[in-house]
PDB file of N, CA and C in Angstrom:
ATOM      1  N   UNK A   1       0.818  -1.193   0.000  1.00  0.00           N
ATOM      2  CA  UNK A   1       0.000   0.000   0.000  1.00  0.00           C
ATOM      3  C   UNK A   1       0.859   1.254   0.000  1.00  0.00           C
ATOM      4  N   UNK A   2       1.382   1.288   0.542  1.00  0.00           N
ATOM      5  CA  UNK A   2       2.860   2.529   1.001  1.00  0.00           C
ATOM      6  C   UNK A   2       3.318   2.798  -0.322  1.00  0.00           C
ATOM      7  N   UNK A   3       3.910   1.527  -1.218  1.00  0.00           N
ATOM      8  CA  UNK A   3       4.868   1.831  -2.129  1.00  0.00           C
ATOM      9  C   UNK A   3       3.980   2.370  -3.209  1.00  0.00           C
ATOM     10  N   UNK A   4       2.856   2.737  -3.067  1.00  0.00           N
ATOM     11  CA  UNK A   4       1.787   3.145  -4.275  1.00  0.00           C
ATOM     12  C   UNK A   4       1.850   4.669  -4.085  1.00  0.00           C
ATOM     13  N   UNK A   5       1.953   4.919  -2.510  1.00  0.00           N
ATOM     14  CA  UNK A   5       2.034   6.264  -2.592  1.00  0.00           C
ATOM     15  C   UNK A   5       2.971   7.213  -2.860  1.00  0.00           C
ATOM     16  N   UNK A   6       4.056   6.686  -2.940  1.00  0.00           N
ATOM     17  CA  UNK A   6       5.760   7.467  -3.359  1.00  0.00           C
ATOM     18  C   UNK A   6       6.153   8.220  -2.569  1.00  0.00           C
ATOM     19  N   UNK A   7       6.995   9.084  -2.376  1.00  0.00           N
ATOM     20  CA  UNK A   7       7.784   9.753  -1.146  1.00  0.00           C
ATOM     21  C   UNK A   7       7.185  10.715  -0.812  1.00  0.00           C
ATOM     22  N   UNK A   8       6.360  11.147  -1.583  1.00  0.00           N
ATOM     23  CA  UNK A   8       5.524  12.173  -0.980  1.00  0.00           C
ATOM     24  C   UNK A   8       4.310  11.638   0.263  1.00  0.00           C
ATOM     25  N   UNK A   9       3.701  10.853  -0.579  1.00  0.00           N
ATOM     26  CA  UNK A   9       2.447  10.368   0.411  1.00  0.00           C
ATOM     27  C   UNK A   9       3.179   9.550   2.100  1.00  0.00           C
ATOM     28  N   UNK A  10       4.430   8.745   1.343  1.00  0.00           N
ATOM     29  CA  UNK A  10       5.209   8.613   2.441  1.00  0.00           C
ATOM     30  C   UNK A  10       5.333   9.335   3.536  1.00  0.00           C
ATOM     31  N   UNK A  11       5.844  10.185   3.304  1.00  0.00           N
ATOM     32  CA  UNK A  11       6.151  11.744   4.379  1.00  0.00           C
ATOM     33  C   UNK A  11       4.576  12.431   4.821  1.00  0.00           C
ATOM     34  N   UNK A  12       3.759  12.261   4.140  1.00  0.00           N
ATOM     35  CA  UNK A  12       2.456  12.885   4.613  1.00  0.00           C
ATOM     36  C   UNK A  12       1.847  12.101   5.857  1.00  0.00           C
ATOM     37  N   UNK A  13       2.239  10.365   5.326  1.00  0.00           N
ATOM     38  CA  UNK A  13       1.619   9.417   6.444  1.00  0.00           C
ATOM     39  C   UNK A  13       2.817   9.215   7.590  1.00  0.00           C
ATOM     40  N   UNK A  14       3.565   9.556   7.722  1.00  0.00           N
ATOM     41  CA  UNK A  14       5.018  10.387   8.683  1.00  0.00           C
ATOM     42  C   UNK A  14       4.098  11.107   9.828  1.00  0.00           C
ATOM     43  N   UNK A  15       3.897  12.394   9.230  1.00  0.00           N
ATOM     44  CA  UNK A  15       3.656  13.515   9.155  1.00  0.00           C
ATOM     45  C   UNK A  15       2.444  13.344  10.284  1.00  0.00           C
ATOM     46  N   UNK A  16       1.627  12.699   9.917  1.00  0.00           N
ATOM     47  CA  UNK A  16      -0.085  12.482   9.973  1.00  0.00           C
ATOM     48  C   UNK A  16       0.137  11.861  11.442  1.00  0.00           C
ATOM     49  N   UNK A  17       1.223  10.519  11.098  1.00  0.00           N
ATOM     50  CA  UNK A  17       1.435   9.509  12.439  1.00  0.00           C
ATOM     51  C   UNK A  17       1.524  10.806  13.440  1.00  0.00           C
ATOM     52  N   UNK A  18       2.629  11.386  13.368  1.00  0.00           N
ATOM     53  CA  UNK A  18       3.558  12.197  14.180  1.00  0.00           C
ATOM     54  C   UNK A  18       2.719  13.017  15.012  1.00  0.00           C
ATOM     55  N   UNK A  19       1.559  14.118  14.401  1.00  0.00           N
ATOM     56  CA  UNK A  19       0.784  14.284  14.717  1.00  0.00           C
ATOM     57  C   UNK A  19      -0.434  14.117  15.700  1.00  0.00           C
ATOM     58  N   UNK A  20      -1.116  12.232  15.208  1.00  0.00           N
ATOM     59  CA  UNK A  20      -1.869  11.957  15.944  1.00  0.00           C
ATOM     60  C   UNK A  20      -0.860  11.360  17.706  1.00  0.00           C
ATOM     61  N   UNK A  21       0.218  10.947  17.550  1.00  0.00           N
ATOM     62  CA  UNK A  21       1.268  10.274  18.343  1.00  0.00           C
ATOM     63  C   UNK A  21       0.933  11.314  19.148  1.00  0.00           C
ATOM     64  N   UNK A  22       1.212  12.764  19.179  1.00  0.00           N
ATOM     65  CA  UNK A  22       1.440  13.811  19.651  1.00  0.00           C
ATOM     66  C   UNK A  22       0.286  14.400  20.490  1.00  0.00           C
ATOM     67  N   UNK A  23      -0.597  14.306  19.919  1.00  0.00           N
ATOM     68  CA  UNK A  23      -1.912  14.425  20.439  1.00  0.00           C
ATOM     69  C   UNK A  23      -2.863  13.672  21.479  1.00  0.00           C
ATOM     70  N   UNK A  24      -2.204  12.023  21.344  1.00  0.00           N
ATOM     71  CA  UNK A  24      -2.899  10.735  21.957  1.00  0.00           C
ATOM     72  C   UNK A  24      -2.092  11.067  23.154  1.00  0.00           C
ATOM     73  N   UNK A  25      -0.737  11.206  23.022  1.00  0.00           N
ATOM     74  CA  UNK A  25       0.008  11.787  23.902  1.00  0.00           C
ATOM     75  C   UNK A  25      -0.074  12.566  25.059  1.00  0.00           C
ATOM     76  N   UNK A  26      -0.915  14.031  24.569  1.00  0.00           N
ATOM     77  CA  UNK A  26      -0.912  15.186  25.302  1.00  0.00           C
ATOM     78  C   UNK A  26      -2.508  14.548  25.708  1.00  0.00           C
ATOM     79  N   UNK A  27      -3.324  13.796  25.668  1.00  0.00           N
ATOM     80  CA  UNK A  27      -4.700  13.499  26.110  1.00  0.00           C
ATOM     81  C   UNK A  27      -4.021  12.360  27.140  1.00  0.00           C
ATOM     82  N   UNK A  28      -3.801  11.708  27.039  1.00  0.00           N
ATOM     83  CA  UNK A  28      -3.016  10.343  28.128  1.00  0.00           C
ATOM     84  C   UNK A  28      -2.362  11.314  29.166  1.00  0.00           C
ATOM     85  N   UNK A  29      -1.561  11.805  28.699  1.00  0.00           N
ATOM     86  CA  UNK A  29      -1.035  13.000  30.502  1.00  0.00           C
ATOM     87  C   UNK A  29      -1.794  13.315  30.927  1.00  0.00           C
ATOM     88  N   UNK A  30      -2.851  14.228  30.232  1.00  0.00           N
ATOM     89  CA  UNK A  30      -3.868  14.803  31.001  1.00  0.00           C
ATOM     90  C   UNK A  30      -4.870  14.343  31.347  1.00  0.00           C
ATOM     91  N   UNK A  31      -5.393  12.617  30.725  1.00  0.00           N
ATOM     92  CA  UNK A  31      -6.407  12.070  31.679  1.00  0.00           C
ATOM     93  C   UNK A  31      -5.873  11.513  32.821  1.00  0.00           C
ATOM     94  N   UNK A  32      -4.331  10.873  32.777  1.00  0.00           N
ATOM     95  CA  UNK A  32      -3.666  10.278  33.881  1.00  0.00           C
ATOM     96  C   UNK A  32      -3.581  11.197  34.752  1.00  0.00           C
ATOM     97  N   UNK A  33      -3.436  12.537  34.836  1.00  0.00           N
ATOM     98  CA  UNK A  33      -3.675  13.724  35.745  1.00  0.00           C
ATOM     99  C   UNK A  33      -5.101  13.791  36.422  1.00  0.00           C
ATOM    100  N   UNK A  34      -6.071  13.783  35.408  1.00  0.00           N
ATOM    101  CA  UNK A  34      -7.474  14.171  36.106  1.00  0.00           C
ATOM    102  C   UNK A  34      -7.248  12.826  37.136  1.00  0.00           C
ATOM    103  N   UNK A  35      -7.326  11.642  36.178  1.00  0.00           N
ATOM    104  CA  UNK A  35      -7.052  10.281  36.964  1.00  0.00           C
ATOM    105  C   UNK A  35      -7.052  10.241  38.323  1.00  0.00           C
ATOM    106  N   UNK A  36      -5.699  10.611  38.326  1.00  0.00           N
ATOM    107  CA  UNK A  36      -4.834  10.752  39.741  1.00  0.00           C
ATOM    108  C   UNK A  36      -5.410  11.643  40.840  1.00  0.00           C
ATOM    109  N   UNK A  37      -5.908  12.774  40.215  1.00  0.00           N
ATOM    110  CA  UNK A  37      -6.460  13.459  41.485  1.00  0.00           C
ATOM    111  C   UNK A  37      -8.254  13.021  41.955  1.00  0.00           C
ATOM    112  N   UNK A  38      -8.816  12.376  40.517  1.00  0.00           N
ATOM    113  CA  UNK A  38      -9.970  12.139  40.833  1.00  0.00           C
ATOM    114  C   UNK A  38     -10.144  10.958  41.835  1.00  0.00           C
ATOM    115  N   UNK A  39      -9.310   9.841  41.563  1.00  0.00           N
ATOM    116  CA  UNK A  39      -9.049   8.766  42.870  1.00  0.00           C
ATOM    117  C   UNK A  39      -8.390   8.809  44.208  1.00  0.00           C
ATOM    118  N   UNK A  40      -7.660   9.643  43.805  1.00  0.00           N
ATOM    119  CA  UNK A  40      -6.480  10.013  45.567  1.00  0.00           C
ATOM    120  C   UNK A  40      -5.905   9.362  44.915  1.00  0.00           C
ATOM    121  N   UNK A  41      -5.252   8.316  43.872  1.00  0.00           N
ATOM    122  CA  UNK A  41      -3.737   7.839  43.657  1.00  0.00           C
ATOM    123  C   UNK A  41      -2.974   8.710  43.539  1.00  0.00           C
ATOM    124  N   UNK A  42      -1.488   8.569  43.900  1.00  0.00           N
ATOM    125  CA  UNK A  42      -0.838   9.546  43.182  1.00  0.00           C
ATOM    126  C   UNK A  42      -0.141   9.120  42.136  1.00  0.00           C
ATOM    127  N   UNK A  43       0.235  10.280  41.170  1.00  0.00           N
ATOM    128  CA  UNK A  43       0.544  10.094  39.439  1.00  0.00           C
ATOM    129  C   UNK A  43       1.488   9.288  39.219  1.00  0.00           C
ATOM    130  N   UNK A  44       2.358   9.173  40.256  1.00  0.00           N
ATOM    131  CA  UNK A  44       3.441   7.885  40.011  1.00  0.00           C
ATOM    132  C   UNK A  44       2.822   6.945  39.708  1.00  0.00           C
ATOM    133  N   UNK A  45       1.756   6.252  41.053  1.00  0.00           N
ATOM    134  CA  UNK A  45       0.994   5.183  40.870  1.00  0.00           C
ATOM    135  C   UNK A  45       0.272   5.124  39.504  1.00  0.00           C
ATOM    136  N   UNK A  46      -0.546   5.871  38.936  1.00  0.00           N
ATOM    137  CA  UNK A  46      -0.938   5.844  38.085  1.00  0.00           C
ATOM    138  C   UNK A  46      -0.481   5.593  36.646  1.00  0.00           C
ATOM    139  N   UNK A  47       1.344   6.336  36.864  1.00  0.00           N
ATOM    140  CA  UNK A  47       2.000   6.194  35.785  1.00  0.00           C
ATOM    141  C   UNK A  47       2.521   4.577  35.518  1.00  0.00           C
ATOM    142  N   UNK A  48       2.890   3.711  36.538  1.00  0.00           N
ATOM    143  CA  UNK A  48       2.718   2.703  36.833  1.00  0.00           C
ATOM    144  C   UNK A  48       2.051   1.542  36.514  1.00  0.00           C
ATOM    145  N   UNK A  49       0.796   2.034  36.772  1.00  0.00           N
ATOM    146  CA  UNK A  49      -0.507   1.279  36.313  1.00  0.00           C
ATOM    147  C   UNK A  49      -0.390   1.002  34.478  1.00  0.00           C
ATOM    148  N   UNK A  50      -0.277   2.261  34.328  1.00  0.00           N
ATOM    149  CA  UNK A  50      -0.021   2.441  32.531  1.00  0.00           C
ATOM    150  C   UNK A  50       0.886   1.990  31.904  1.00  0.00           C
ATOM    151  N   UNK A  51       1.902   1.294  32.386  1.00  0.00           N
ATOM    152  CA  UNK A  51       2.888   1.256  31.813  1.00  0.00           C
ATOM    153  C   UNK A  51       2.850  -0.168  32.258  1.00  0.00           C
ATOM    154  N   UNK A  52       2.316  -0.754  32.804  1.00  0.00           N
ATOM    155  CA  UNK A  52       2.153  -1.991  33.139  1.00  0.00           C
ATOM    156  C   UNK A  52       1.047  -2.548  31.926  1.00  0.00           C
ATOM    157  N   UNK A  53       0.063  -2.246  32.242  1.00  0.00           N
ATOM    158  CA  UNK A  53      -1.082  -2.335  31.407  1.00  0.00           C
ATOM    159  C   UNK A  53      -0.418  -2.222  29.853  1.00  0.00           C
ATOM    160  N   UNK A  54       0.424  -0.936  29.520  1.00  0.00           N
ATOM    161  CA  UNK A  54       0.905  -0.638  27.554  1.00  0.00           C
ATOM    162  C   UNK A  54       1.491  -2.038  27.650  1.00  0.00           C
ATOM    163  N   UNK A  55       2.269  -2.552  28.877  1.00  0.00           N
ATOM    164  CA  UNK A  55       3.385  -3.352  28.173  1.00  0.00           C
ATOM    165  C   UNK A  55       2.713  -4.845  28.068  1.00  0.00           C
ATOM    166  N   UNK A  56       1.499  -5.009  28.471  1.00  0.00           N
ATOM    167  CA  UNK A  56       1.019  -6.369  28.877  1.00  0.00           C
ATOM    168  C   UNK A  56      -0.236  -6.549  28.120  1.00  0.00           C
ATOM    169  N   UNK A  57      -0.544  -5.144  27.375  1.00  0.00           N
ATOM    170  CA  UNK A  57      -1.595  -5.425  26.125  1.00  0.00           C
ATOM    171  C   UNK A  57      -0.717  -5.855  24.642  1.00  0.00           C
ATOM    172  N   UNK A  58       0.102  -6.135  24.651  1.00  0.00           N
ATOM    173  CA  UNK A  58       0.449  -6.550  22.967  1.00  0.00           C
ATOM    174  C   UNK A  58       0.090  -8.066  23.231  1.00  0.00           C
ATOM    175  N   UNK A  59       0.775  -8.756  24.371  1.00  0.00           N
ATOM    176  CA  UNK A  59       0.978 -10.196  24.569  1.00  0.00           C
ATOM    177  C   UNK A  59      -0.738 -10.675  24.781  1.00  0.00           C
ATOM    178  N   UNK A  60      -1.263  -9.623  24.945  1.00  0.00           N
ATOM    179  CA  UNK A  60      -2.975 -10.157  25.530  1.00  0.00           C
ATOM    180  C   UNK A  60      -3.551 -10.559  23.900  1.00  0.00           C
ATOM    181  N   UNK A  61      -3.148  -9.662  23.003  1.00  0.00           N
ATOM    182  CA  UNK A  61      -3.680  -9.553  22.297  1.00  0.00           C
ATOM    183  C   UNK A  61      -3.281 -10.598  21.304  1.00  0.00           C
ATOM    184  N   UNK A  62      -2.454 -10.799  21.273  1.00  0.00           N
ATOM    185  CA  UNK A  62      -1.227 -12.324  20.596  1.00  0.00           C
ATOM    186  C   UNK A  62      -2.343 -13.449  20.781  1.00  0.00           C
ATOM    187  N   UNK A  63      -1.960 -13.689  22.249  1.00  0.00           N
ATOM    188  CA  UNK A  63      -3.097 -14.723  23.067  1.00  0.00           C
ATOM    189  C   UNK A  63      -4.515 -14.871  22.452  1.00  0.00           C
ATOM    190  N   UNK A  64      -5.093 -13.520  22.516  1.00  0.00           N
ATOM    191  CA  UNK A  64      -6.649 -13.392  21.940  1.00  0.00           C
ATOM    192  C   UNK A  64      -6.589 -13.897  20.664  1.00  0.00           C
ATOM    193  N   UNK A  65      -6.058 -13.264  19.951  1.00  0.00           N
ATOM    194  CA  UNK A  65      -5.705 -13.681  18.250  1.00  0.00           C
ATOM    195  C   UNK A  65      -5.857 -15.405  18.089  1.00  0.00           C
ATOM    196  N   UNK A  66      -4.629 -15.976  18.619  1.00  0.00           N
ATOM    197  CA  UNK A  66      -4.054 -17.474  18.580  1.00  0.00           C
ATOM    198  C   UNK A  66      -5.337 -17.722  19.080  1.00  0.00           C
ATOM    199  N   UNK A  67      -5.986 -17.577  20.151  1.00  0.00           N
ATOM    200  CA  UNK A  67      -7.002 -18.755  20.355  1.00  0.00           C
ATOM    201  C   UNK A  67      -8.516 -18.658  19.275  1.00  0.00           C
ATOM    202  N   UNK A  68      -8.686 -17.120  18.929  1.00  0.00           N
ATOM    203  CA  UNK A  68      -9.803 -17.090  17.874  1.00  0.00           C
ATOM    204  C   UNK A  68      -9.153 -18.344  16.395  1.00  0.00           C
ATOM    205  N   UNK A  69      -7.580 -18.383  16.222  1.00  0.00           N
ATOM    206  CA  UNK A  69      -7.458 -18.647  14.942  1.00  0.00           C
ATOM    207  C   UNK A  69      -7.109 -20.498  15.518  1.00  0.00           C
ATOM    208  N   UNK A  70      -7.542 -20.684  16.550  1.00  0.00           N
ATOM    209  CA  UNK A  70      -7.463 -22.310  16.925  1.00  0.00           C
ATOM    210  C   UNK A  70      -5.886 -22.671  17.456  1.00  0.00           C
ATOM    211  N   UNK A  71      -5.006 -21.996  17.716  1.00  0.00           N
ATOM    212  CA  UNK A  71      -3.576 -21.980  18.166  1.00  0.00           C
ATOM    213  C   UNK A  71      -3.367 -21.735  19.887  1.00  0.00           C
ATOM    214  N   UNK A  72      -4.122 -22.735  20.477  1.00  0.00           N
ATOM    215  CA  UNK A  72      -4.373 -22.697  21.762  1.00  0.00           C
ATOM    216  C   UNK A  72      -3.325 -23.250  22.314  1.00  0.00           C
ATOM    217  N   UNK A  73      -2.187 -23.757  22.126  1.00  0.00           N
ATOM    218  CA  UNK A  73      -0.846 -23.735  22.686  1.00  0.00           C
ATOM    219  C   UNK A  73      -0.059 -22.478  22.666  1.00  0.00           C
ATOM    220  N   UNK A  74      -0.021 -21.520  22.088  1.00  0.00           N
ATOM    221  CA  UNK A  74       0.303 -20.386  22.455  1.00  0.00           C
ATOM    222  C   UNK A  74       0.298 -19.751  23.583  1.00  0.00           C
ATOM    223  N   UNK A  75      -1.143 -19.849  24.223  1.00  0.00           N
ATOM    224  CA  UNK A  75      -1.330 -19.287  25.200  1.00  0.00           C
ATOM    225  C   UNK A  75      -0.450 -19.855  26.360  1.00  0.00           C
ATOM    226  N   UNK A  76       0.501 -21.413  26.647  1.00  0.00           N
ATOM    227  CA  UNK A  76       1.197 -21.213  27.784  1.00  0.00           C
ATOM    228  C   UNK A  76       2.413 -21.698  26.975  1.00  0.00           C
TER     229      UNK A  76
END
C-alpha cells in the first residue's frame, strides 16, 4: 500500500502519524492527571498502572488472536 504512494504520500503518512502520536500523547497526561487526582492515587501510581497495562496489552492480544485462529498452545 505505502509503495503506491511514493515519497511524498510517504512523508504525509510520517507527518499524519507524528501528529496523531502527539496528540494521543498530550490526552493520556492529562487524563492520567485528572485520573490521579480524581481517585487520591498519586501520578506515580498511576504512571505505573499504565505502563504496566501498555506493556502487557500486545501479549494479551497475541493470546486473543491465537485462540480465535485455533492456536491454543500459544497461550502457555
Amino acid at each position: 500500500m505505502l509503495e503506491q504512494l511514493g515519497s511524498i504520500g510517504n512523508i504525509a503518512v510520517l507527518i499524519a502519524s507524528l501528529v496523531v502520536l502527539i496528540k494521543a500523547s498530550s490526552l493520556t497526561i492529562t487524563n492520567s492527571v485528572n485520573l490521579a487526582s480524581v481517585t487520591g492515587l498519586g501520578k506515580t501510581k498511576i504512571g505505573f498502572i499504565l505502563v504496566a497495562f501498555s506493556t502487557s496489552l500486545p501479549e494479551l492480544v497475541v493470546v486473543m488472536f491465537s485462540i480465535m485462529k485455533g492456536f491454543q498452545s500459544v497461550m502457555f
